[in-house]
Protein backbone atom coordinates (compact mmCIF):
# COMPACT_ATOMS: atom_id res chain seq x y z
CA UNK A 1 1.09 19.32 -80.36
CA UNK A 2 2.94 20.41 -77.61
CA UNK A 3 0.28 20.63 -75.07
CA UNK A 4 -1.00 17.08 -75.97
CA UNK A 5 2.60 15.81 -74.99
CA UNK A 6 2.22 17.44 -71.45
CA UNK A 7 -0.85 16.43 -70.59
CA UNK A 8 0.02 12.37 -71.99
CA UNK A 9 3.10 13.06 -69.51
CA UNK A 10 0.69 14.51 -66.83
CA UNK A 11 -1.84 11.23 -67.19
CA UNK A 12 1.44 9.02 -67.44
CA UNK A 13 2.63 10.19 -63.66
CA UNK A 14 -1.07 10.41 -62.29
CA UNK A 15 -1.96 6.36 -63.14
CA UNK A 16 2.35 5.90 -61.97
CA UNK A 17 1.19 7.74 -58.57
CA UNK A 18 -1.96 6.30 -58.44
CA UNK A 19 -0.88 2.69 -59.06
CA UNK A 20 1.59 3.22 -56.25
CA UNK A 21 -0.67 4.27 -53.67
CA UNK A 22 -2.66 1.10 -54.32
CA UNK A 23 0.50 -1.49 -54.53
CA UNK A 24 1.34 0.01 -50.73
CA UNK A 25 -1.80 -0.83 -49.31
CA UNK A 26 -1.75 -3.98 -51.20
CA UNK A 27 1.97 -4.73 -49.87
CA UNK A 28 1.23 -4.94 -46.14
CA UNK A 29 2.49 -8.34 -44.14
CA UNK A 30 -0.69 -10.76 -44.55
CA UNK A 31 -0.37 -10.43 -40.99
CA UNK A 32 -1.04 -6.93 -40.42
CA UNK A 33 -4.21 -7.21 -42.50
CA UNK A 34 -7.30 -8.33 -40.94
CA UNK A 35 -9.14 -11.45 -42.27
CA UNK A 36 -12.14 -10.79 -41.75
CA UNK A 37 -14.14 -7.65 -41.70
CA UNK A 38 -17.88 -7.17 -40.39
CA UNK A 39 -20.82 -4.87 -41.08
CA UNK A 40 -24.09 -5.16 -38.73
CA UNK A 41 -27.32 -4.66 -40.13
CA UNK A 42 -30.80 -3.68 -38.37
CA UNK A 43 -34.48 -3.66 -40.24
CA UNK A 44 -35.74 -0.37 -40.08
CA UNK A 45 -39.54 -1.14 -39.45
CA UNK A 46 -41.39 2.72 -40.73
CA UNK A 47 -39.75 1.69 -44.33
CA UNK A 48 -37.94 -2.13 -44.57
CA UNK A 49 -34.86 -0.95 -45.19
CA UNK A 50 -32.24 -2.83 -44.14
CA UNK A 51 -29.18 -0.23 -42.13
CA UNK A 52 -25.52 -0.41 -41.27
CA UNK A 53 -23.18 1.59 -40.19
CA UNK A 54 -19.57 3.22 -41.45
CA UNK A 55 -16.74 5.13 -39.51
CA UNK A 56 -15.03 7.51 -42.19
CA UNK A 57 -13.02 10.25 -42.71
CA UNK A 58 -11.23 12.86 -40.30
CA UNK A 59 -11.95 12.72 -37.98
CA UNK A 60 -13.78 9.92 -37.83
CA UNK A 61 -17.66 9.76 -37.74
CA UNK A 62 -20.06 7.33 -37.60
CA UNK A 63 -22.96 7.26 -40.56
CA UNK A 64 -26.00 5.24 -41.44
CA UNK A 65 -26.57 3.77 -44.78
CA UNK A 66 -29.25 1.62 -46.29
CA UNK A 67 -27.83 -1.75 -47.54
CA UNK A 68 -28.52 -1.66 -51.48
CA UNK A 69 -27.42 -5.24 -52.39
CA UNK A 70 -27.34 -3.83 -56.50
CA UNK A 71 -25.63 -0.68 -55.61
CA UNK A 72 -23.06 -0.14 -57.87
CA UNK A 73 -21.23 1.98 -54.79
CA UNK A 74 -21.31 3.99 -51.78
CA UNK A 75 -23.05 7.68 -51.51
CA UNK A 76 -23.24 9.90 -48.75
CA UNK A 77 -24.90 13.30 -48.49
CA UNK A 78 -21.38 15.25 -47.80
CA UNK A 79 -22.84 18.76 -46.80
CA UNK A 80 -25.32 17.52 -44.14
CA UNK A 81 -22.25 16.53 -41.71
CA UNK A 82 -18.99 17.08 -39.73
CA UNK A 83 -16.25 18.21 -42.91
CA UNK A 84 -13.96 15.32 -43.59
CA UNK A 85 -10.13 16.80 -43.39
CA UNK A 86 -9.54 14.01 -45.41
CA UNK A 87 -11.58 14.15 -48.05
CA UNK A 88 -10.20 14.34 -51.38
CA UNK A 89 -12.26 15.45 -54.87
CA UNK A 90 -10.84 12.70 -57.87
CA UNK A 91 -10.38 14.63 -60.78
CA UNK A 92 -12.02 13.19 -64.18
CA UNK A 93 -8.57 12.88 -65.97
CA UNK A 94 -7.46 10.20 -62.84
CA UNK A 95 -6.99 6.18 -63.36
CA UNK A 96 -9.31 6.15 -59.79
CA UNK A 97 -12.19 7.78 -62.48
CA UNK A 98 -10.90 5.44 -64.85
CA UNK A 99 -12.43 2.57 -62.39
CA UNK A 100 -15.78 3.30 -62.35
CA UNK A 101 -16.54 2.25 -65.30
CA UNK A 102 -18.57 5.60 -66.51
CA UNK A 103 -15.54 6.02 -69.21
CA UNK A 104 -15.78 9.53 -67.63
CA UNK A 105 -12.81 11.29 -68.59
CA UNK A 106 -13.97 14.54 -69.98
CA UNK A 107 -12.37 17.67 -69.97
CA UNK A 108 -8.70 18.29 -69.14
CA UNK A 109 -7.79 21.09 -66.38
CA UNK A 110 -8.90 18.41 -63.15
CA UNK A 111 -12.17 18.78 -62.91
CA UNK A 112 -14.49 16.50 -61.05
CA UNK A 113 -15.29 12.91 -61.95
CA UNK A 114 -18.98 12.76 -62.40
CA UNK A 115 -20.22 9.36 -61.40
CA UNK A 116 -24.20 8.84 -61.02
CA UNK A 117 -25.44 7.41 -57.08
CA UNK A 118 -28.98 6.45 -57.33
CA UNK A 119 -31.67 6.07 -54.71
CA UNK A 120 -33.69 2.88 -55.66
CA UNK A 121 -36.06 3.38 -53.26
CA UNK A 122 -38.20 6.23 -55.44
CA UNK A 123 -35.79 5.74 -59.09
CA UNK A 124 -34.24 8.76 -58.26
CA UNK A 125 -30.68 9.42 -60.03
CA UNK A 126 -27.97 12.15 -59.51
CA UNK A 127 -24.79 13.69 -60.47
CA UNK A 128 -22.40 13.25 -57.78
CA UNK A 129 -18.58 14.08 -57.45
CA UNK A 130 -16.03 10.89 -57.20
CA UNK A 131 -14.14 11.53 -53.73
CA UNK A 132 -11.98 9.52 -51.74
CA UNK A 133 -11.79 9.45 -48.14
CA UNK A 134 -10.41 7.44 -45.10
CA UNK A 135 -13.04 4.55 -43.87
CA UNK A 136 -12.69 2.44 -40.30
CA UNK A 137 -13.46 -1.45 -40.35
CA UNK A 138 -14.13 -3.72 -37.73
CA UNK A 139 -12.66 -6.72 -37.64
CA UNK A 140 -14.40 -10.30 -36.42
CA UNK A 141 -10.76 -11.13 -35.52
CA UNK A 142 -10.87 -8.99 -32.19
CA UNK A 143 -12.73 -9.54 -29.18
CA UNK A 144 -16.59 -7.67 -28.33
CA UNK A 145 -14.79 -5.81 -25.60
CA UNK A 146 -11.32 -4.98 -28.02
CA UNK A 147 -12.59 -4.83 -31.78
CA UNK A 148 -9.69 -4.63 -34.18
CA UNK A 149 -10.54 -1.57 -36.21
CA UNK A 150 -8.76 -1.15 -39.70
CA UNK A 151 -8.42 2.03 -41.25
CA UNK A 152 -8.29 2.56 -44.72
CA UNK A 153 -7.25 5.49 -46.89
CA UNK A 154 -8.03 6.16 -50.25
CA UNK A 155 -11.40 4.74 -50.24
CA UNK A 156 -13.67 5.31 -53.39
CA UNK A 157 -17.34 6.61 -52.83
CA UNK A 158 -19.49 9.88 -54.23
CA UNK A 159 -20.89 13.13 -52.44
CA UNK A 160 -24.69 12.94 -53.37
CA UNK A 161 -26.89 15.81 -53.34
CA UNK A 162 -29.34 16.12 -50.06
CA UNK A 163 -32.29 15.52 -52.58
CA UNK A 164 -31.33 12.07 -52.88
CA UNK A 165 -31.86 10.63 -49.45
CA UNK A 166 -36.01 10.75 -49.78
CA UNK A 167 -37.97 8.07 -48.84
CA UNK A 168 -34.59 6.59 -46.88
CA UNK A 169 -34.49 5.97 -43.22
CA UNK A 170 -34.75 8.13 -40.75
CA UNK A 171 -31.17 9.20 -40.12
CA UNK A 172 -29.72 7.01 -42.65
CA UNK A 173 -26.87 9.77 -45.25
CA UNK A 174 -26.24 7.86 -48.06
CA UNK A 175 -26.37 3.90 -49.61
CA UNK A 176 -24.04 1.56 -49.47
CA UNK A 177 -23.85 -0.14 -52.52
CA UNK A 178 -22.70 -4.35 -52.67
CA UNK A 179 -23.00 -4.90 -56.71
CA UNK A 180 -20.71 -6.31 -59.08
CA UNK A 181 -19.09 -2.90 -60.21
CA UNK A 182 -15.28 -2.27 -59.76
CA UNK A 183 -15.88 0.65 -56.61
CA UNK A 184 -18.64 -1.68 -54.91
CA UNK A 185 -18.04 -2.54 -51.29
CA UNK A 186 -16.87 -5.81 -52.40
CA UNK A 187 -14.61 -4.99 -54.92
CA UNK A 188 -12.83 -1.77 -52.58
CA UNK A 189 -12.36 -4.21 -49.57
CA UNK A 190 -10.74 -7.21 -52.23
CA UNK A 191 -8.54 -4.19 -53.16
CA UNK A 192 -7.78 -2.61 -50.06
CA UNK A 193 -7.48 -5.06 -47.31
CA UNK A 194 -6.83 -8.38 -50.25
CA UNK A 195 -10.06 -10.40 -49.45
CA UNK A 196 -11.29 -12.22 -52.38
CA UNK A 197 -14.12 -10.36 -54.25
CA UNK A 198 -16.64 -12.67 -52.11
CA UNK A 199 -18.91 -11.62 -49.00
CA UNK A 200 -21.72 -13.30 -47.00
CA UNK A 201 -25.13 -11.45 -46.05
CA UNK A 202 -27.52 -12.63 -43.51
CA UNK A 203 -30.57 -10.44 -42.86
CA UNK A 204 -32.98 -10.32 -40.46
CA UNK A 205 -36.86 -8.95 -39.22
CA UNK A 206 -33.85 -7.73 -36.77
CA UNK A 207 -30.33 -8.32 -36.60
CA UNK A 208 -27.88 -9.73 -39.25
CA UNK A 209 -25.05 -8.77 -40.67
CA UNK A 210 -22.43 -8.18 -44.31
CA UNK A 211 -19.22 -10.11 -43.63
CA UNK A 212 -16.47 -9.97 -45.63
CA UNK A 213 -12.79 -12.81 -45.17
CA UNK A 214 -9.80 -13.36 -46.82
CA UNK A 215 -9.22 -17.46 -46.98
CA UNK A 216 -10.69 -18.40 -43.45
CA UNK A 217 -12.16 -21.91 -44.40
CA UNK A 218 -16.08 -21.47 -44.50
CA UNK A 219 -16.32 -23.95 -41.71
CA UNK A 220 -14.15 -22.20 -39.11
CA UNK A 221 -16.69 -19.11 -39.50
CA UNK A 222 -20.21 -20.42 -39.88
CA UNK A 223 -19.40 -23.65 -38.67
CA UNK A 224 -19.58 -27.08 -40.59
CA UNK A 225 -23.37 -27.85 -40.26
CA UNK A 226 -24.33 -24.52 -41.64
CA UNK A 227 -21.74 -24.68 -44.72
CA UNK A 228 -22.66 -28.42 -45.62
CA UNK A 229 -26.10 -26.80 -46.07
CA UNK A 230 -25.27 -24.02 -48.50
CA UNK A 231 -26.50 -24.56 -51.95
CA UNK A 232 -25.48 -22.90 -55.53
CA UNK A 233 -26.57 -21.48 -58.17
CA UNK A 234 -25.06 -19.63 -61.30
CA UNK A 235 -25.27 -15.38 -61.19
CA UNK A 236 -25.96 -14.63 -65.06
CA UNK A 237 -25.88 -11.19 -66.73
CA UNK A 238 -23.38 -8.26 -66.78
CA UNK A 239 -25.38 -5.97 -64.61
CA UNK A 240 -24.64 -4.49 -61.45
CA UNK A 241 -27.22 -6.43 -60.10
CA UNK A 242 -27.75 -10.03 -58.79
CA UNK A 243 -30.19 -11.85 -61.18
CA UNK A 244 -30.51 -15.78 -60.96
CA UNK A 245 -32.40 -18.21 -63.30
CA UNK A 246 -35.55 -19.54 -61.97
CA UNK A 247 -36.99 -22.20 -64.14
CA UNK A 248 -39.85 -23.17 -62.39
CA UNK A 249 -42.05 -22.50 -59.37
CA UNK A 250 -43.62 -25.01 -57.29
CA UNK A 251 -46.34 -24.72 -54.65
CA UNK A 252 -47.12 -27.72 -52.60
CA UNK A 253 -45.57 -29.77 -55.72
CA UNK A 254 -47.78 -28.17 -57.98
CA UNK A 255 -45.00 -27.12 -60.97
CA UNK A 256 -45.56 -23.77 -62.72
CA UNK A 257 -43.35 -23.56 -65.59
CA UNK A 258 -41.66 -19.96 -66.42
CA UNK A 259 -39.94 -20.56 -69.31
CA UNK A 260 -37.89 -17.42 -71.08
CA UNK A 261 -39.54 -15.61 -68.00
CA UNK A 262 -37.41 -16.62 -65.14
CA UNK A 263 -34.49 -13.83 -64.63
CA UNK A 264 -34.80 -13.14 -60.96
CA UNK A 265 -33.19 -10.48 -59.57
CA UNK A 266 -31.78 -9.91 -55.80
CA UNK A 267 -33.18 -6.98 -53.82
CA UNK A 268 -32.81 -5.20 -50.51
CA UNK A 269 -34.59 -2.21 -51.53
CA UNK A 270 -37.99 -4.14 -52.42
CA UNK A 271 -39.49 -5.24 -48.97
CA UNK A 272 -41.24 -7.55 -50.85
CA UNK A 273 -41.22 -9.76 -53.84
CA UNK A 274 -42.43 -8.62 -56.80
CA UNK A 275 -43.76 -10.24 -60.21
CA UNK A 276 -44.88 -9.54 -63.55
CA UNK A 277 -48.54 -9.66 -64.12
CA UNK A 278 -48.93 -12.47 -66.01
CA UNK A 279 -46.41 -14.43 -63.54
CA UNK A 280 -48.34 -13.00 -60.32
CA UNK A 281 -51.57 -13.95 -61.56
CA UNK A 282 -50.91 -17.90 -62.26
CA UNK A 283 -48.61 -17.79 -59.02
CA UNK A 284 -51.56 -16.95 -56.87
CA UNK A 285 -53.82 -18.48 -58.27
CA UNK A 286 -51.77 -21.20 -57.25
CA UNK A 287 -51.09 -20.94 -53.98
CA UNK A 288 -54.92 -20.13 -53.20
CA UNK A 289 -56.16 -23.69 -54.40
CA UNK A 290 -52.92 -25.11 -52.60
CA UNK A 291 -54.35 -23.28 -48.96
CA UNK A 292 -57.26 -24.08 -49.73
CA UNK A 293 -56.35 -27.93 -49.72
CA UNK A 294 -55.21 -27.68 -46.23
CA UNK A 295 -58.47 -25.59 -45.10
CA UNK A 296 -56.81 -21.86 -45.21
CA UNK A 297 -59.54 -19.63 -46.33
CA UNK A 298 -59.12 -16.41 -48.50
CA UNK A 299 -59.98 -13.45 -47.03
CA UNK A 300 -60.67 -9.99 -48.69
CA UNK A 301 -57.41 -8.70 -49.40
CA UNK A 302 -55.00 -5.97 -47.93
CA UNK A 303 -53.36 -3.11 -49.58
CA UNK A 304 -50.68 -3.59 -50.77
CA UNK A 305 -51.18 -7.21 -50.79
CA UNK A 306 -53.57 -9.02 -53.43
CA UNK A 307 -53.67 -12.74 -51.59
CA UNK A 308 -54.76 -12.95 -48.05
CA UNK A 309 -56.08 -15.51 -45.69
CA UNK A 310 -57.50 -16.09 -42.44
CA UNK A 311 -55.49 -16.42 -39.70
CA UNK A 312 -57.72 -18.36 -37.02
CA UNK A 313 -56.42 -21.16 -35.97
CA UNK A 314 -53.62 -21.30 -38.60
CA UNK A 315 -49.78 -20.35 -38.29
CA UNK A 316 -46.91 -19.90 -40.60
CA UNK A 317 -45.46 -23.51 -40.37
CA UNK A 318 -48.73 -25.14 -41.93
CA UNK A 319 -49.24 -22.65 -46.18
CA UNK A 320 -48.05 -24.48 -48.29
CA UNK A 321 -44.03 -24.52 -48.73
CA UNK A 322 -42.87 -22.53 -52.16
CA UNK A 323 -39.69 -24.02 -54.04
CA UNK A 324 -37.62 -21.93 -56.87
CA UNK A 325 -36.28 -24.30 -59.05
CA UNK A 326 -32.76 -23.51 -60.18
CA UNK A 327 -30.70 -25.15 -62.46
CA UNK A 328 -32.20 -28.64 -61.50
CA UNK A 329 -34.79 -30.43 -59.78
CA UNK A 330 -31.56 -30.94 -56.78
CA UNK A 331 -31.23 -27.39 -56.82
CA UNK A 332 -34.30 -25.54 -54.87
CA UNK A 333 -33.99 -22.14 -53.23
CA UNK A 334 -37.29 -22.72 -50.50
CA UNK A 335 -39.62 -20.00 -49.61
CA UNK A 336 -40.91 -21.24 -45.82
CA UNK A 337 -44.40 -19.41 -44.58
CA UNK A 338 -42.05 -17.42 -42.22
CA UNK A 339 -40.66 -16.15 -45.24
CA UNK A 340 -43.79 -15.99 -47.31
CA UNK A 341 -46.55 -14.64 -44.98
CA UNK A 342 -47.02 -11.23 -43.31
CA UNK A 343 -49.31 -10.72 -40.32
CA UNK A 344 -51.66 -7.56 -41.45
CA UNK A 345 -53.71 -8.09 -37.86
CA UNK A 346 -54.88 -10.39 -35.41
CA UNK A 347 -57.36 -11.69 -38.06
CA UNK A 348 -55.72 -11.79 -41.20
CA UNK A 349 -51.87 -12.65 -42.69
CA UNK A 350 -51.50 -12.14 -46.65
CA UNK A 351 -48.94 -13.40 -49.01
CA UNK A 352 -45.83 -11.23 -48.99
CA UNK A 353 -45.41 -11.10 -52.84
CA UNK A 354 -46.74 -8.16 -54.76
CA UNK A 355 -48.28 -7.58 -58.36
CA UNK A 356 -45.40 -5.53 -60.62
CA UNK A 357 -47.32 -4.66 -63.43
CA UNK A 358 -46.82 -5.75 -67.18
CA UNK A 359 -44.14 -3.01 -67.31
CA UNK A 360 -41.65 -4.82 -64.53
CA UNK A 361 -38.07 -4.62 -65.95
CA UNK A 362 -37.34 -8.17 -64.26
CA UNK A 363 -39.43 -10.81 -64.39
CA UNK A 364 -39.18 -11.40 -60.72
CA UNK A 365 -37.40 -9.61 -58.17
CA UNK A 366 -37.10 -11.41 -55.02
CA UNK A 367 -37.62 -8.87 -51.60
CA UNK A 368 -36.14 -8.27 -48.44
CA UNK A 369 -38.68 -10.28 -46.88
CA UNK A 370 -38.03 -13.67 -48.83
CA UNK A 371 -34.18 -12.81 -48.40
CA UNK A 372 -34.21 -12.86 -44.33
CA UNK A 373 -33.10 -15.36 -42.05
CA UNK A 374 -31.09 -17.08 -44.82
CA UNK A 375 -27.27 -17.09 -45.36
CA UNK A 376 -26.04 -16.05 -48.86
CA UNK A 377 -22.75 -15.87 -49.95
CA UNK A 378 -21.99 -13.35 -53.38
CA UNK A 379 -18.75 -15.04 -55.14
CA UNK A 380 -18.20 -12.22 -57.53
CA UNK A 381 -14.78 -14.06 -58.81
CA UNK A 382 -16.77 -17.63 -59.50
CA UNK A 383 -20.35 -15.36 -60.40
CA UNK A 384 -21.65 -18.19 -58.06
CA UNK A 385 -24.76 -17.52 -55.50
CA UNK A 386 -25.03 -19.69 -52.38
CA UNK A 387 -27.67 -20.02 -50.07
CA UNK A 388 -29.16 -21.81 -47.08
CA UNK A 389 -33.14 -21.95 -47.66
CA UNK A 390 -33.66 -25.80 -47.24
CA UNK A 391 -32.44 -25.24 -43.93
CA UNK A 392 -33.02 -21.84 -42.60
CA UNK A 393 -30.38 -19.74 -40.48
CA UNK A 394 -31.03 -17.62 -37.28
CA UNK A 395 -29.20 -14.23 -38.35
CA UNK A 396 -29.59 -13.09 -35.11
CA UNK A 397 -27.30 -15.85 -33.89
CA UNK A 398 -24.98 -15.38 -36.17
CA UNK A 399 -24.85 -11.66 -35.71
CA UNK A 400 -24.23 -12.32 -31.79
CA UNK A 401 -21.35 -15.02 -32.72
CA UNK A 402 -19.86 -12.11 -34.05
CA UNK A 403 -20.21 -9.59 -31.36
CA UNK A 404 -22.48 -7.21 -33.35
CA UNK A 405 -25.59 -7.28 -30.78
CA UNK A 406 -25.39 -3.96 -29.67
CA UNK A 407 -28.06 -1.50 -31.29
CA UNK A 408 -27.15 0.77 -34.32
């Protein structure tokens, strides 16, 4: 009876301590806090993976990560580098293990909180210890030539075992994850630094960019052509993921209804957009009598590609233009034949979506490749997407507004 009085008095201090340490950061002059914070992104072209780049602990080093839009937070491999002074272990009786979500707290006597990183790229999960170290943020606010760089303590991610960076880029140590969880990118930064739980991605076949503000008007950052354009749609489901509700497909204003079939879901990790069988099979068949109404001719096809065409004579701008329709006929997230076609060789370019199998856990996930050149903003507060596919964006551009051309 005793000993269950201590440790409720132990717990009581640790979430009193805890809560503290989070109210300081959180109490900082609005002025001293930087409104904007910026994350550049390069394709990696072996694998498709999209790469950025963190400063953290102490002393500071720089890391690469693959972008994992669903990740539900940030894992490094912690024994392949420099040893972070900093670095702190979060015990699984701790309100920070409390925040994951996992329910973790096991055992008394502070021992590790177990959280689970996972490597989407091969479906590979691990255990992985909860630790908290200091991270270094750039800042849009400063100049190319004088970045402001923010450093934040405290900040919530898990040491992964070296087994779980197969298949990732060469030199990338970990993922950073961007999902809906409560030790996400997006959620840390709204607690640490006070932005809204809100950030803008923009890839690219080359440079883009994760940005992250605090109540700069949309306008002032993107500029007002560029946020008139910006459509929305509702995010549904309570995963960590990004799904959206497609209702119907159209291909050169051919409609292809999906019915109970349309949950859609977000993906850096897939290069390329994948369907269902069923959903795959109509699509193409689809799309081939639509190219073939303009005189594009099939071709044999290209692993891992089932659709292809010849390429003599035709470019991107003339296959037919593919709309998802949202939550109305106003509300259509276009596919353009930038977006839609890879170049295989000089002779051939195929359609960059991909058979799934009956098996596929989401009806449609929508790939890297279908994602790029177009501006998306993840309200997590609202559950709101927005995007600019009517009226595609250079990332590139807006990665050099924002001084992040040098190479990662």
């Amino acid at each position: 009876m005793a000993s269950s009085s201590i440790y409720q008095i132990f717990l009581l201090f640790s979430c009193f301590f805890s809560l503290s340490n989070i109210l300081e950061v959180q109490s900082f002059d609005d002025e001293l806090l930087p409104s904007s914070i910026v994350f550049p992104i390069i394709k990696d072209v072996s694998t498709l993976q999209y790469i950025t780049t963190i400063h953290h602990g102490s002393p500071l080093a720089l890391i690469k990560l693959v972008v994992d839009l669903g990740g539900p937070l940030i894992w490094v491999d912690c024994a392949s580098g420099l040893v972070s002074l900093s670095r702190r272990v979060i015990p699984s009786q701790s309100i920070q293990c409390s925040r994951t979500g996992t329910g973790a707290a096991r055992d008394v006597g502070g021992k590790a909180c177990d959280v689970f990183p996972e490597n989407g790229n091969i479906g590979l999960a691990s255990r992985g210890e909860l630790v908290e170290d200091t991270i270094a943020l750039r800042s849009a606010d400063g100049s190319k030539l004088d970045p402001l760089i923010t450093t934040v303590d405290q900040f919530l991610f898990s040491c992964a075992p070296a087994s779980l960076l197969q298949g990732l880029a060469s030199g990338a140590k970990g993922m950073l994850g961007l999902g809906r969880g409560p030790i996400s990118l997006p959620s840390q930064l709204a607690t640490a630094v006070g932005h809204h739980r809100r950030f803008f991605m923009c890839l690219s076949s080359s440079n883009g960019l994760i940005f992250s503000h605090s109540n700069r008007p949309k306008d002032s950052i993107f500029g007002t052509e560029t946020t008139k354009s910006l459509m929305y749609t509702p995010l549904v489901g309570s995963s960590q993921d990004y799904f959206i509700n497609v209702k119907s497909i159209k291909i050169g204003g051919n409609q292809l209804l999906l019915g109970d079939k349309g949950m859609t879901k977000l993906s850096t990790i897939v290069p390329y957009t994948t369907m269902e069988s069923s959903i795959y099979a109509t699509f193409t068949e689809a799309y081939k009598s639509a190219a073939a109404s303009r005189n594009i001719t099939a071709v044999e096809p290209v692993a891992p590609f089932g659709l292809c065409f010849s390429s003599k004579g035709i470019d991107e701008s003339l296959v037919p233009v593919i709309d998802l329709v949202l939550q109305s006929e106003m509300v259509k997230w276009r596919i353009h034949g930038a977006n839609s076609m890879v170049r295989v060789n000089q002779e051939a370019m195929c359609l960059g979506f991909l058979d799934g199998g009956s098996e596929l856990t989401s009806s449609i996930v929508l790939g890297g490749a279908q994602l790029e050149e177009n501006l998306l903003e993840f309200d997590l507060g609202t559950s709101m997407l927005g995007f600019t596919s009517l009226r595609p964006t250079s990332c590139p551009i807006l990665a050099a507004d924002f001084m992040l051309q040098e190479s990662l």
